[in-house]
N, C-alpha and C. Protein backbone atom coordinates (compact mmCIF):
# COMPACT_ATOMS: atom_id res chain seq x y z
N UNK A 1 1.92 -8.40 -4.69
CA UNK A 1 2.18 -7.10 -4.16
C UNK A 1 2.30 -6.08 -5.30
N UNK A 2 3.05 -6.61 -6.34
CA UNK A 2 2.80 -5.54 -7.76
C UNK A 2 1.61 -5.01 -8.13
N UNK A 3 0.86 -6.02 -8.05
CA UNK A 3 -0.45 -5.90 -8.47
C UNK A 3 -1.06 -4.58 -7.66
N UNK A 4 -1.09 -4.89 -6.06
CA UNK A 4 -1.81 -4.21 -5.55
C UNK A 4 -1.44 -2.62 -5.31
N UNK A 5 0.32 -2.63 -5.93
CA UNK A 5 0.70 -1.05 -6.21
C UNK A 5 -0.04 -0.83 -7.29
N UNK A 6 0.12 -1.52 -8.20
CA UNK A 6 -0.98 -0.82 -9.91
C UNK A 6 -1.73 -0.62 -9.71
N UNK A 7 -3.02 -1.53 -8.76
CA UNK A 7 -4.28 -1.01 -8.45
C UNK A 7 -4.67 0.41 -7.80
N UNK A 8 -3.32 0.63 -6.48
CA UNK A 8 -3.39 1.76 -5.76
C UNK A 8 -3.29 2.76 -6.74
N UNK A 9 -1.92 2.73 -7.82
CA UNK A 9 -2.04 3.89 -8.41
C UNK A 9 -2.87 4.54 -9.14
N UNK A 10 -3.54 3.07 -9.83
CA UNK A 10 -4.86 3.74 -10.64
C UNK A 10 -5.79 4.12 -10.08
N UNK A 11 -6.29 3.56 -9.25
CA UNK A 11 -7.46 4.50 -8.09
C UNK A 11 -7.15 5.53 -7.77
N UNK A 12 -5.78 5.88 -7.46
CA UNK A 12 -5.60 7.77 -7.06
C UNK A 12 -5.88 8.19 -8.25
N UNK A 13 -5.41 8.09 -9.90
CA UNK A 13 -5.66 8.77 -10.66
C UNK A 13 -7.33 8.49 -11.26
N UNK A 14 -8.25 7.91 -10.74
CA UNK A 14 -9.51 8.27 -11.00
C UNK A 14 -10.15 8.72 -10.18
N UNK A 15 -11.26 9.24 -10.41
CA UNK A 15 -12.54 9.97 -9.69
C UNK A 15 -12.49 8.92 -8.42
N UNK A 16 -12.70 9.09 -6.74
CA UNK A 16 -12.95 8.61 -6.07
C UNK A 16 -14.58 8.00 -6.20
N UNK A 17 -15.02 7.20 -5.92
CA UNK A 17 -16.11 6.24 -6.09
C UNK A 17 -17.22 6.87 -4.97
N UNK A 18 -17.05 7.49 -3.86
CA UNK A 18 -18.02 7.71 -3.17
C UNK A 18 -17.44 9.43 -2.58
N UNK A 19 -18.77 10.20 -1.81
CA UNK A 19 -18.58 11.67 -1.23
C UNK A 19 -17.35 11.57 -0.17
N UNK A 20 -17.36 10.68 0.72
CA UNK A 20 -16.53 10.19 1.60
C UNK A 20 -15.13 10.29 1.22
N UNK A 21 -15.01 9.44 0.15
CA UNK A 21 -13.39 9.21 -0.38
C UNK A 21 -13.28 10.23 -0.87
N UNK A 22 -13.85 10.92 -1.88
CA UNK A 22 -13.63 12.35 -2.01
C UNK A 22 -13.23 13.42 -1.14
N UNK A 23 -14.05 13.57 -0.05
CA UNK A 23 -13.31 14.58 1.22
C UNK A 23 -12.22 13.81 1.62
N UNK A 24 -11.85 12.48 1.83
CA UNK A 24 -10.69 12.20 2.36
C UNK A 24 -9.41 12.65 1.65
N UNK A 25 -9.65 12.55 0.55
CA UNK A 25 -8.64 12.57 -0.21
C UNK A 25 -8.00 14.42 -0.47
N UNK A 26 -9.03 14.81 0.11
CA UNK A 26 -9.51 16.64 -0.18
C UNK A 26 -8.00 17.07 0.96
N UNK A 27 -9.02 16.43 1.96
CA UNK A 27 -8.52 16.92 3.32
C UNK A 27 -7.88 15.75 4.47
N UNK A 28 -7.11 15.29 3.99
CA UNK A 28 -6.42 13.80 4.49
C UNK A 28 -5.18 14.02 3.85
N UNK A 29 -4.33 13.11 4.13
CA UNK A 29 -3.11 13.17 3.74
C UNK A 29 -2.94 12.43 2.25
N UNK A 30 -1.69 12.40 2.13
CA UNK A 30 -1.38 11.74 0.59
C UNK A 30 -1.75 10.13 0.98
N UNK A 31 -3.18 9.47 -0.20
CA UNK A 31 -3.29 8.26 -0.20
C UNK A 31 -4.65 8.22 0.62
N UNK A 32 -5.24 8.90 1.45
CA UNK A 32 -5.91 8.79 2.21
C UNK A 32 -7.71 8.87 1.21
N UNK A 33 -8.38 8.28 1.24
CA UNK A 33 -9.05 7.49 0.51
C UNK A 33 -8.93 6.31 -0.40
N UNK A 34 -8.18 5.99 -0.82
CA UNK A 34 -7.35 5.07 -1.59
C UNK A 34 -7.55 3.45 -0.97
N UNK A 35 -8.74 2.57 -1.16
CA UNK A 35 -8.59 1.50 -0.51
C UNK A 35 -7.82 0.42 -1.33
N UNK A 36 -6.84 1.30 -2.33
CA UNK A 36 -6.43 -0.40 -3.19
C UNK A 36 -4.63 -0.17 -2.46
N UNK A 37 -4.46 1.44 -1.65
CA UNK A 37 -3.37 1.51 -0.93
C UNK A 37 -3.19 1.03 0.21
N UNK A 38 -4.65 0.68 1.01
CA UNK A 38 -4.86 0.66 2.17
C UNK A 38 -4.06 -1.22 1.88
N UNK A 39 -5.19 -1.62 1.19
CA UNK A 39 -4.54 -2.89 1.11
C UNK A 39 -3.32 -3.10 0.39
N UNK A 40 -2.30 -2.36 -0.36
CA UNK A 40 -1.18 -2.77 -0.06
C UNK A 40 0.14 -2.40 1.03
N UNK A 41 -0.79 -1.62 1.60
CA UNK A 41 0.31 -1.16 3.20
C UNK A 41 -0.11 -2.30 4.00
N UNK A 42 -0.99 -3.06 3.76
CA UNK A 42 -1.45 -4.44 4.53
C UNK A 42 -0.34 -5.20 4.19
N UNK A 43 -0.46 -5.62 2.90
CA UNK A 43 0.28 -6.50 2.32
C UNK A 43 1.56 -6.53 2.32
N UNK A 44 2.32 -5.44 2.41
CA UNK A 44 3.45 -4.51 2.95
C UNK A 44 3.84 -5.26 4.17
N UNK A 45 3.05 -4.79 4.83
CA UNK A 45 3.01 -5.10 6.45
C UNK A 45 3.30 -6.33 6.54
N UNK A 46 2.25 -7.03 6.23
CA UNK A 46 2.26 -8.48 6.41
C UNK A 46 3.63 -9.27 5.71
N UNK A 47 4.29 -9.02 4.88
CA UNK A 47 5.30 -9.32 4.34
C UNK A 47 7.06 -8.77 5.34
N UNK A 48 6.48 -7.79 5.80
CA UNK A 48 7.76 -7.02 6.60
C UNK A 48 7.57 -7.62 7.88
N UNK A 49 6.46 -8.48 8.61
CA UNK A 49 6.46 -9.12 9.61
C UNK A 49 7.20 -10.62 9.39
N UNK A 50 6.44 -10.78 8.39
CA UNK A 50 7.05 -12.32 7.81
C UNK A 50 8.73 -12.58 7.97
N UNK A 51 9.17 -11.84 7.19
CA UNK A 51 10.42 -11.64 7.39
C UNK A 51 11.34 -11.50 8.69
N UNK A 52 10.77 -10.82 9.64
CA UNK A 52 11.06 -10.54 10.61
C UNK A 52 11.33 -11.57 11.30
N UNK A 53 9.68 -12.38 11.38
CA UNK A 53 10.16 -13.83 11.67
C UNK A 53 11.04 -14.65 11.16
N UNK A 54 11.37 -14.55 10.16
CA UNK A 54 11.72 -16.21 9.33
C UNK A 54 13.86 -15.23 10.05
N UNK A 55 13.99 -14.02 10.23
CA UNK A 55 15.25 -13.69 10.38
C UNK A 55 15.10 -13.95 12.26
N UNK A 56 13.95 -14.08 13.07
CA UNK A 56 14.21 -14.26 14.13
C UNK A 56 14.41 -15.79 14.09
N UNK A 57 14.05 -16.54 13.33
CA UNK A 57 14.36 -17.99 13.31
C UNK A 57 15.81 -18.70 12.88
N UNK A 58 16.74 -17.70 12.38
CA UNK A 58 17.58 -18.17 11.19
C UNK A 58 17.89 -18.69 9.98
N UNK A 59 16.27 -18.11 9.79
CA UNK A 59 15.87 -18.35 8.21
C UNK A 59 16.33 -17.53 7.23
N UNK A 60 16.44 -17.96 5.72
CA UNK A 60 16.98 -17.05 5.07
C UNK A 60 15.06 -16.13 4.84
N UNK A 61 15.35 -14.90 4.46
CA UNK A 61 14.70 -13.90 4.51
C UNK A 61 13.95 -14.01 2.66
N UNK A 62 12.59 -13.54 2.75
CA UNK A 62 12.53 -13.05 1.06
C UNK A 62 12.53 -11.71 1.09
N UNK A 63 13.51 -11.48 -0.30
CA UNK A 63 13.55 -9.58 -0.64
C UNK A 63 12.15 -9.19 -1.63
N UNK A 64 11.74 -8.17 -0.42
CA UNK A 64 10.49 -7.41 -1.40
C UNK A 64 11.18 -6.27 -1.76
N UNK A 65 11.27 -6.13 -3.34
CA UNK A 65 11.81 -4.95 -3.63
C UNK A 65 10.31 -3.94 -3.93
N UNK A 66 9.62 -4.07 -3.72
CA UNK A 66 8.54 -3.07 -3.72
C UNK A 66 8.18 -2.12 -3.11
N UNK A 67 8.46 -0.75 -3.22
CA UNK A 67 8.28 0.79 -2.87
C UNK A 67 6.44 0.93 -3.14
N UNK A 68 6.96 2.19 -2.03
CA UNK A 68 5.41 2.54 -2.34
C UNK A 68 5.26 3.62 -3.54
N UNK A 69 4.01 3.55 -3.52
CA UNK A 69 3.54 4.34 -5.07
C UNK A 69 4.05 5.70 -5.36
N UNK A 70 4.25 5.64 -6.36
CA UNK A 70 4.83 7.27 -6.98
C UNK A 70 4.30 8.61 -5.78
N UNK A 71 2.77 8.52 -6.02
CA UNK A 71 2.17 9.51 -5.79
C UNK A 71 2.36 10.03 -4.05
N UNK A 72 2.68 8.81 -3.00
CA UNK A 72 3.64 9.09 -1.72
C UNK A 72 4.79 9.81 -1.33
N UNK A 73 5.29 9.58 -2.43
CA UNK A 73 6.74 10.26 -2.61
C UNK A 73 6.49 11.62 -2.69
């Protein structure tokens, strides 16, 4: 999940790769072209479900201390 925040952040701070991601990013919200964010709001996700389960089971839980990227805020 670290990983895939470093990746997100460095992709916002370069040139978007295609015309597309460029207008998104123009005229879209914060992050919006960004596919290395897309996949860690996945990964996010998928981790905040996990949990969910393992606490609907009476499992002990894992802590993701991982925020989203600077540039969200």
């Amino acid at each position: 999940m670290l990983a895939a925040k470093a990746r997100a952040e460095l992709e916002e701070e370069q040139l978007a790769p295609t015309l597309a991601r460029t207008f998104a990013r123009v005229s879209g919200p914060p992050g919006a072209g960004n596919a290395a964010l897309a996949e860690f709001q996945e990964l996010r996700s998928d981790a905040d479900q996990l949990n969910d389960l393992l606490r609907e089971k009476g499992c002990a839980t894992f802590p993701i201390w991982v925020d989203a990227p600077e540039f969200l805020k």
